[in-house]
C-alpha atoms as a PDB file:
ATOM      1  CA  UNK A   1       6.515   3.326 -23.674  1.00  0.00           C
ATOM      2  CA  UNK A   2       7.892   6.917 -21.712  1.00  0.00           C
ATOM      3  CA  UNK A   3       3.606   7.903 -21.656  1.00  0.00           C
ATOM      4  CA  UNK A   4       2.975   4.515 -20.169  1.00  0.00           C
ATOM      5  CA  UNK A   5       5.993   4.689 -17.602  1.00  0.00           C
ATOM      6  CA  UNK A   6       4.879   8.182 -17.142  1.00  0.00           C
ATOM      7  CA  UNK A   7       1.352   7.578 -16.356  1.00  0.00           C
ATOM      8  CA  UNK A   8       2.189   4.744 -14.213  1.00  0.00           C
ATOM      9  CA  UNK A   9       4.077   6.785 -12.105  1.00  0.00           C
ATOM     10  CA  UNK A  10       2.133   9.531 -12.119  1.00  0.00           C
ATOM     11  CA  UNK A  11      -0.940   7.328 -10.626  1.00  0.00           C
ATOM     12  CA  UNK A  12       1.366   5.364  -8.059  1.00  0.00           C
ATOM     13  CA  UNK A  13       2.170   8.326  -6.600  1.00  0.00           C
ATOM     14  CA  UNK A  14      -1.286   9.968  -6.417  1.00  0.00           C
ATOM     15  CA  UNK A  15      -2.378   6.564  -5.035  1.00  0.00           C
ATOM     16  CA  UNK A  16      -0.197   6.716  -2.384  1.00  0.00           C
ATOM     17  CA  UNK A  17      -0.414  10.340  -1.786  1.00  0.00           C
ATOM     18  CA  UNK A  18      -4.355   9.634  -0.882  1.00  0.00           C
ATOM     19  CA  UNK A  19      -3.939   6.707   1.171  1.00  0.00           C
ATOM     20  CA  UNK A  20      -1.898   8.718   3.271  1.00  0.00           C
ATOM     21  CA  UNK A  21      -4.068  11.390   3.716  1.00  0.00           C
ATOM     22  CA  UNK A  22      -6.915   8.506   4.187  1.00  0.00           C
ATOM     23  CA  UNK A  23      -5.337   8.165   7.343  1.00  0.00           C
ATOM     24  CA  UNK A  24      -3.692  11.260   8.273  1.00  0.00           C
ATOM     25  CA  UNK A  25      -6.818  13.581   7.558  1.00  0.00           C
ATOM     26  CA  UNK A  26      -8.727  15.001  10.752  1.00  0.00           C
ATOM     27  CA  UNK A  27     -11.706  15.566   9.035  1.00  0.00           C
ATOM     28  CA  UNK A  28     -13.543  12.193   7.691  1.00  0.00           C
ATOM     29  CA  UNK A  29     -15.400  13.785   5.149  1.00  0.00           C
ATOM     30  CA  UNK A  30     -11.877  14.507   3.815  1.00  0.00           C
ATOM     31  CA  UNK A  31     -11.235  11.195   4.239  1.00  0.00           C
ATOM     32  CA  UNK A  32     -13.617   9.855   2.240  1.00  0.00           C
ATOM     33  CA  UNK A  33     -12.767  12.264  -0.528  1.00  0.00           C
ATOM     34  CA  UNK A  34      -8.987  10.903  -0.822  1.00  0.00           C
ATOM     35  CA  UNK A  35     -10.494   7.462  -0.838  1.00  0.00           C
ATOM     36  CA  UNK A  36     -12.411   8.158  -3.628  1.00  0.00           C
ATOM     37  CA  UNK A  37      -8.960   9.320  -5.032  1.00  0.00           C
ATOM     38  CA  UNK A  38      -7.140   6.771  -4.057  1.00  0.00           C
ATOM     39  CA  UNK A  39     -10.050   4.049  -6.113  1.00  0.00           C
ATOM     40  CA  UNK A  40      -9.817   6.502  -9.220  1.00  0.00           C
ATOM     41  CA  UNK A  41      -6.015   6.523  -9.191  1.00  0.00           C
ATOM     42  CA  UNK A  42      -6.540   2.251  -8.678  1.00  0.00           C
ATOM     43  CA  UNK A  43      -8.574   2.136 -11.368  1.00  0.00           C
ATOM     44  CA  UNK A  44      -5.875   4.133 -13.982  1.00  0.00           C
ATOM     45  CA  UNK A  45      -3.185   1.760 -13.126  1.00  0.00           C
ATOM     46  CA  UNK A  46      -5.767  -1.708 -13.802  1.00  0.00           C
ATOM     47  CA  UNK A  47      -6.486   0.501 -17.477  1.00  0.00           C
ATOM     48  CA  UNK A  48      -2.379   0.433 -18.056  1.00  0.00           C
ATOM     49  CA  UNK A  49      -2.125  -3.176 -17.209  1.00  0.00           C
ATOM     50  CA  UNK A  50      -5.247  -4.183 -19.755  1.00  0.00           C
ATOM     51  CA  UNK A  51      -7.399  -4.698 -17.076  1.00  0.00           C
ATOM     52  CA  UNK A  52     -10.185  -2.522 -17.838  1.00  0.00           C
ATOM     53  CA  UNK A  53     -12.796  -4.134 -16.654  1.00  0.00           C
ATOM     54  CA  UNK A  54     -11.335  -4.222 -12.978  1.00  0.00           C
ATOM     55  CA  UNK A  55     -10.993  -0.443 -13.523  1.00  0.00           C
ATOM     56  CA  UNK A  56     -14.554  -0.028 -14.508  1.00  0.00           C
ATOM     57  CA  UNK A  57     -15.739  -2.549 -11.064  1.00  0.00           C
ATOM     58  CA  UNK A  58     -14.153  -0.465  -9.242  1.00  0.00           C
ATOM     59  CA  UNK A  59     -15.180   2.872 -10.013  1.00  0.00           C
ATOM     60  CA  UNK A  60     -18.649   1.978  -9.955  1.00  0.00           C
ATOM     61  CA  UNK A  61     -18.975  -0.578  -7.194  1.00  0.00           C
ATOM     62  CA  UNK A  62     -16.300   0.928  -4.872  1.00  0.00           C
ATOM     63  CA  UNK A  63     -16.336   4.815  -5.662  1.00  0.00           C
ATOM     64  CA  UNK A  64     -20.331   4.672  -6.796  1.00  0.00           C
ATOM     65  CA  UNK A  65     -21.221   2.961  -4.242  1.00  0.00           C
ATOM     66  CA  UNK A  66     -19.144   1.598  -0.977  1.00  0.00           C
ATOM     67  CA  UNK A  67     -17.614   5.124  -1.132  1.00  0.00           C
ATOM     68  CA  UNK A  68     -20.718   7.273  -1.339  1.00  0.00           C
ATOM     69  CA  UNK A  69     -22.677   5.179   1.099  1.00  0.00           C
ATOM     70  CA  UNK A  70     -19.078   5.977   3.421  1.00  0.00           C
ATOM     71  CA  UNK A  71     -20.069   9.735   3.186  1.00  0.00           C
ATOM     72  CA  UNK A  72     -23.721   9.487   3.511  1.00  0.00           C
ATOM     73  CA  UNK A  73     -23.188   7.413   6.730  1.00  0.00           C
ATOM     74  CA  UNK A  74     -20.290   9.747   8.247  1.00  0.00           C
ATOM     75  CA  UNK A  75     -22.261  13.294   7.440  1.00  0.00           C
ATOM     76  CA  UNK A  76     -25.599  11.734   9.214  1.00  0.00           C
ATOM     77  CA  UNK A  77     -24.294  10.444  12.047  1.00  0.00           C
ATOM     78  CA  UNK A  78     -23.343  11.367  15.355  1.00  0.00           C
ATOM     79  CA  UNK A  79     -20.006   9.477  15.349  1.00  0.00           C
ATOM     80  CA  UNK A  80     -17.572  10.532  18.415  1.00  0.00           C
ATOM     81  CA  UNK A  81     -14.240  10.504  16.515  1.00  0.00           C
ATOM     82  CA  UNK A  82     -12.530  11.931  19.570  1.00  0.00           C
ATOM     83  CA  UNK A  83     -13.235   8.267  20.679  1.00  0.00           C
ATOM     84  CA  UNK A  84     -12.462   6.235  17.596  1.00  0.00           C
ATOM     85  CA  UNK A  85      -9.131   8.181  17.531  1.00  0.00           C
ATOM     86  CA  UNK A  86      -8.498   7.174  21.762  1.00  0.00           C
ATOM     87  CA  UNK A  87      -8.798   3.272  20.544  1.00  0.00           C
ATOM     88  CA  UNK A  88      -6.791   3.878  17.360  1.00  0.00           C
ATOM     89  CA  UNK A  89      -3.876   5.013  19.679  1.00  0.00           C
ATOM     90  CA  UNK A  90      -4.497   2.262  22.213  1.00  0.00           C
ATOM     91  CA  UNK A  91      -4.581  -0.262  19.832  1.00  0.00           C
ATOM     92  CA  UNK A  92      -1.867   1.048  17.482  1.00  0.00           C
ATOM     93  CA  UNK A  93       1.074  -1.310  18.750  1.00  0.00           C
ATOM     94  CA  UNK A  94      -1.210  -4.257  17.852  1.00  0.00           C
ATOM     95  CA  UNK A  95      -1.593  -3.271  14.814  1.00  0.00           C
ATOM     96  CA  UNK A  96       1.867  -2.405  13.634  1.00  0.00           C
ATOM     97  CA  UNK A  97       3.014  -5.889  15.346  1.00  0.00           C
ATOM     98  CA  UNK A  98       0.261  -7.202  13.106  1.00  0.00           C
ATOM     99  CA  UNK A  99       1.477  -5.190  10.277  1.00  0.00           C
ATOM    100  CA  UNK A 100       5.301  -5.828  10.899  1.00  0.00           C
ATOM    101  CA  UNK A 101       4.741  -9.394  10.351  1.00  0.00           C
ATOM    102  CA  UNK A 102       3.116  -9.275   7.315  1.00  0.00           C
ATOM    103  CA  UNK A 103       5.751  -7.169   6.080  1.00  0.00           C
ATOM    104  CA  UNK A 104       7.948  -9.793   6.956  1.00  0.00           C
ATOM    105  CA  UNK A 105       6.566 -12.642   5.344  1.00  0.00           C
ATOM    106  CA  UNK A 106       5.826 -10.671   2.015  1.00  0.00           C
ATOM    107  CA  UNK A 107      10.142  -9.922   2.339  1.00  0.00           C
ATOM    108  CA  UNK A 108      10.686 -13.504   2.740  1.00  0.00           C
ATOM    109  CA  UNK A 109       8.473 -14.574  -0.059  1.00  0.00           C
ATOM    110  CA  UNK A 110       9.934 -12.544  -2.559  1.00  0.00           C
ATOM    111  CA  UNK A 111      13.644 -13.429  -1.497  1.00  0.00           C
ATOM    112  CA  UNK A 112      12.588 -16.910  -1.926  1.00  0.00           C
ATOM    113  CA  UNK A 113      10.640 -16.795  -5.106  1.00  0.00           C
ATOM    114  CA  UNK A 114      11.514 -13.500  -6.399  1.00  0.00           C
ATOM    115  CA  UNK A 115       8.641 -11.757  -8.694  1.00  0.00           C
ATOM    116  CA  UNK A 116       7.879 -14.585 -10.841  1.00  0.00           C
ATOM    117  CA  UNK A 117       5.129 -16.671  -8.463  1.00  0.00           C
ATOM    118  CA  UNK A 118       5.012 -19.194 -11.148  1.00  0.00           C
ATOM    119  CA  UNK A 119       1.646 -18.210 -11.739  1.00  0.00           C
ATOM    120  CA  UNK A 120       1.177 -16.810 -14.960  1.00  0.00           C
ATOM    121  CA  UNK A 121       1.041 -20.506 -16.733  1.00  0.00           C
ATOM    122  CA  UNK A 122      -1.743 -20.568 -14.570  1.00  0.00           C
ATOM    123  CA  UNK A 123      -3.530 -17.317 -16.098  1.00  0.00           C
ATOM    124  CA  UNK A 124      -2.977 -17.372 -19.234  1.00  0.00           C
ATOM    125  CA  UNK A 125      -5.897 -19.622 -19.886  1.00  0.00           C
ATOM    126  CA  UNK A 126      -8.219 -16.638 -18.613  1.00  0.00           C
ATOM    127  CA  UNK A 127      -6.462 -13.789 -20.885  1.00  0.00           C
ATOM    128  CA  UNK A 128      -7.200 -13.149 -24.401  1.00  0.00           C
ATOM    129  CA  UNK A 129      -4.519 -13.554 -26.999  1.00  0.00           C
ATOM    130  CA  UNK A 130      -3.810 -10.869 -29.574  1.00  0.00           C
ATOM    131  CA  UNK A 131      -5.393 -12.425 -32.690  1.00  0.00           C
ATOM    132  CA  UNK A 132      -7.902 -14.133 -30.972  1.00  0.00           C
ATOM    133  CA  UNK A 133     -10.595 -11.292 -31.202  1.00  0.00           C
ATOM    134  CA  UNK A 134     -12.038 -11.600 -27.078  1.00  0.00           C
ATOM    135  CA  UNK A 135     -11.492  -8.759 -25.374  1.00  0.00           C
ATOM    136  CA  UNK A 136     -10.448  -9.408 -21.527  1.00  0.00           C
ATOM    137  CA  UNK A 137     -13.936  -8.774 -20.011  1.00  0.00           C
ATOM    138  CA  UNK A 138     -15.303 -11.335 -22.619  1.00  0.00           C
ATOM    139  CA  UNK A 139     -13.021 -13.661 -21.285  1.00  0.00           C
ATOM    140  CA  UNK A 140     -13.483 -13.049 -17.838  1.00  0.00           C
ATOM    141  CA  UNK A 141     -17.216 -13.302 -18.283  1.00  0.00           C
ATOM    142  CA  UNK A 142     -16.638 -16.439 -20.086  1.00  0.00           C
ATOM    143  CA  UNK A 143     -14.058 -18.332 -17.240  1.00  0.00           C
ATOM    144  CA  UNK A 144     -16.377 -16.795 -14.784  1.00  0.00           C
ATOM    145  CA  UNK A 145     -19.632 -17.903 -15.559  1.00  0.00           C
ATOM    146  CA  UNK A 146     -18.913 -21.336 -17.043  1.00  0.00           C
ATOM    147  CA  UNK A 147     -15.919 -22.537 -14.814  1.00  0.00           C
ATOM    148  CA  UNK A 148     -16.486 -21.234 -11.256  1.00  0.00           C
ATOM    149  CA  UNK A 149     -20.079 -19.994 -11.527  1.00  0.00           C
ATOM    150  CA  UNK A 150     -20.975 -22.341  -8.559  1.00  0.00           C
ATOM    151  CA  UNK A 151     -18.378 -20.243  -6.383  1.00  0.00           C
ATOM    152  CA  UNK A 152     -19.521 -17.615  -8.009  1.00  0.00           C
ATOM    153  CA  UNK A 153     -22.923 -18.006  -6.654  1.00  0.00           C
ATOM    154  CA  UNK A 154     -22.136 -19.107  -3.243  1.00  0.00           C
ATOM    155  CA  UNK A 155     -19.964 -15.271  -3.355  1.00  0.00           C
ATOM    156  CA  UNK A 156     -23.451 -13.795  -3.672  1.00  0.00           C
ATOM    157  CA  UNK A 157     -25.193 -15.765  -1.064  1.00  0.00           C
ATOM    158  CA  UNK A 158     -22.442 -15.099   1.623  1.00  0.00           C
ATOM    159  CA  UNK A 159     -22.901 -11.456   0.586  1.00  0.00           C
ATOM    160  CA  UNK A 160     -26.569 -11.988   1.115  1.00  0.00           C
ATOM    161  CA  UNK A 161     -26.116 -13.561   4.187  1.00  0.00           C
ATOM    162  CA  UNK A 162     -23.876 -10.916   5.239  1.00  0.00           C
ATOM    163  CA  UNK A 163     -25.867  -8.008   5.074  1.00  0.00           C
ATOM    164  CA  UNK A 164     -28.989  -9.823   6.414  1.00  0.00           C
ATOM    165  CA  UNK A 165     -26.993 -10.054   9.405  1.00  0.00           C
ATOM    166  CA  UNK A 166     -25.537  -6.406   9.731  1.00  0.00           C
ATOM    167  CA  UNK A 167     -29.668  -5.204   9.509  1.00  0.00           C
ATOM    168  CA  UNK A 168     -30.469  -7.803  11.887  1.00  0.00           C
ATOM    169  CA  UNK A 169     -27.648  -6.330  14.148  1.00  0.00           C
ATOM    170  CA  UNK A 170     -28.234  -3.187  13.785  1.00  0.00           C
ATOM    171  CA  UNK A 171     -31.457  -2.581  14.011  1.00  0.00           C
ATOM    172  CA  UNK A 172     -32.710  -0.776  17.506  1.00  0.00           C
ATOM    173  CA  UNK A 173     -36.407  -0.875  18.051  1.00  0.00           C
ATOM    174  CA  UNK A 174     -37.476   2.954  19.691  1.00  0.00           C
ATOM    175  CA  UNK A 175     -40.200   2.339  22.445  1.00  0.00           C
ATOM    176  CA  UNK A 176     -42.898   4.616  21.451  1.00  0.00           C
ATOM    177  CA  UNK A 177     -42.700   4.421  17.903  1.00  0.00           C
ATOM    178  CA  UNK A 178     -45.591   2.915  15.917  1.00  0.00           C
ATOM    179  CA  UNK A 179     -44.463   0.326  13.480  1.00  0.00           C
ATOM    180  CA  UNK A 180     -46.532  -1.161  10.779  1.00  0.00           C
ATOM    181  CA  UNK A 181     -48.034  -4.914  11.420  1.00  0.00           C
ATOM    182  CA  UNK A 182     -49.066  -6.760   8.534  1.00  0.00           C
ATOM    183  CA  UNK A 183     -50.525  -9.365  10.374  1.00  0.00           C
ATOM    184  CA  UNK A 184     -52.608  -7.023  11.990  1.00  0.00           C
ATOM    185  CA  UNK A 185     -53.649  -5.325   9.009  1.00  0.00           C
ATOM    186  CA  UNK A 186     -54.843  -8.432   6.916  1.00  0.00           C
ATOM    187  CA  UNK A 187     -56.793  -9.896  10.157  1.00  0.00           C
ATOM    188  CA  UNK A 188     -58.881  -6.575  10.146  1.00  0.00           C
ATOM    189  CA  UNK A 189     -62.483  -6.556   9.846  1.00  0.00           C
ATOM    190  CA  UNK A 190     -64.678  -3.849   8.097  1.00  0.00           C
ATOM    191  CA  UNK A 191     -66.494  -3.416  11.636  1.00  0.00           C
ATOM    192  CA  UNK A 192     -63.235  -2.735  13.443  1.00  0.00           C
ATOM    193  CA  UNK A 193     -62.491   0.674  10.912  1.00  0.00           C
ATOM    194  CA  UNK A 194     -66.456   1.718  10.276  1.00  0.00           C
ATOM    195  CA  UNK A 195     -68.767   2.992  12.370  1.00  0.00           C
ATOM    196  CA  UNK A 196     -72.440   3.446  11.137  1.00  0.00           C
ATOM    197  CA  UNK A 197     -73.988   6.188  13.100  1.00  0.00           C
ATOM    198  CA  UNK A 198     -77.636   7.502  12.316  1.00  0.00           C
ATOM    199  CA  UNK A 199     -77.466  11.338  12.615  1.00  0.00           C
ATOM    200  CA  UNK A 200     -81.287  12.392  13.078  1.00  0.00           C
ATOM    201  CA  UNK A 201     -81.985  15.568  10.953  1.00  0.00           C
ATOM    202  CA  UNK A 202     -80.860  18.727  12.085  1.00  0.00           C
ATOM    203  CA  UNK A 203     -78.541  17.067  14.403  1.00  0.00           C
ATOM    204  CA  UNK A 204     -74.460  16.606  14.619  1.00  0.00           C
ATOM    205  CA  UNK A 205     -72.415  13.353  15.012  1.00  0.00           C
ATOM    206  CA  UNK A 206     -69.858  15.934  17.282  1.00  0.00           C
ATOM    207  CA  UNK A 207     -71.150  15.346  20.523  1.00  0.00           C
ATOM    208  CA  UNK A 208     -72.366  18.905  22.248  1.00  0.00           C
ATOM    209  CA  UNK A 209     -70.037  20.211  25.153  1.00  0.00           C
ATOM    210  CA  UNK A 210     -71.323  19.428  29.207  1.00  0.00           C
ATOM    211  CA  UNK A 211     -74.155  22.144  30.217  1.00  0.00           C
ATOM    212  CA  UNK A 212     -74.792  21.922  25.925  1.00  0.00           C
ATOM    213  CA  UNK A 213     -78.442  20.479  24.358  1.00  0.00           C
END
């Protein structure tokens, strides 16, 4: 029990540590680094509660993925963070109003309710007993893809839909810049790319310069 207390603290404080520096760090790169930090600390506190396949999701998709792509995308572009920084500031009191009130309702719900949400009745269903021999991600796989696997497929198609949209968005068309056409290239003929020229012998298909036989 003192190694699992110990860990535990060990990773809250780490977690917080780089979410702090998330936000305080000048340099985004950096940034990005304490994120990934931040999602491996995350991910030792879901292994202590028995969650370990939320610790596993989240190493992979978040630090393998969201979190690399976050560093590709900040080291190749040309982002003006002198800017980004101007409408942080401008919109900061928005944000801790915002912020405040959240606060405020999360104060009021636990004076009200206290820890106990009356919620775990409600999730024990989903969580494998002792001598029951399923391990949590078979039981998550199991409630997930029997139960709510219609939600669980509509998830994927708003994802879909989602990044559809950000390409669509996005995407800036360069004048100047060839770009493939399919259409084009299936309507071609074999007379539009060949040209049959007789060369007589002796002779050259460059044509000779002006003043030239």
């Amino acid at each position: 029990m003192a190694l699992t207390a110990g860990f535990f603290y060990l990773f809250s404080v780490f977690s917080v540590i780089a979410g702090v520096m998330v936000i305080v760090a000048k340099n985004p790169v950096h940034a990005v680094l304490f994120l990934v930090l931040a999602f491996f600390n995350a991910a030792g506190l879901f292994i202590l509660l028995g969650a370990e396949f939320l610790a596993m999701v989240l190493i992979i998709v978040y630090v393998g993925a969201v979190a690399v792509l976050f560093l590709f995308v900040v080291m190749m572009l040309d982002v003006d963070f002198a800017e980004l920084k101007a409408g942080f500031i401008k919109n900061a009191p928005i944000g801790l109003l915002v912020g405040g009130i959240v606060l405020v309702e999360l104060i009021l719900l636990f004076v009200a309710r206290g820890f106990d949400l009356g919620v775990a009745h409600k999730l024990a269903a989903a969580m494998p007993t002792a001598d029951s021999g399923v391990s949590n991600t078979e039981a998550l796989g199991h409630i997930l893809y029997t139960k709510y696997i219609y939600f669980f497929e509509v998830a994927g198609l708003i994802l879909l839909v989602a990044m559809i949209g950000a390409i669509v968005l996005t995407l800036q068309h360069k004048s100047g810049v060839r770009r493939q056409s399919i259409a084009a290239q299936v309507a071609r003929l074999p007379k539009d790319g060949v040209e049959v020229v007789k060369v007589p012998s002796g002779g050259s298909v460059i044509p000779a310069p002006d003043g030239q036989s």
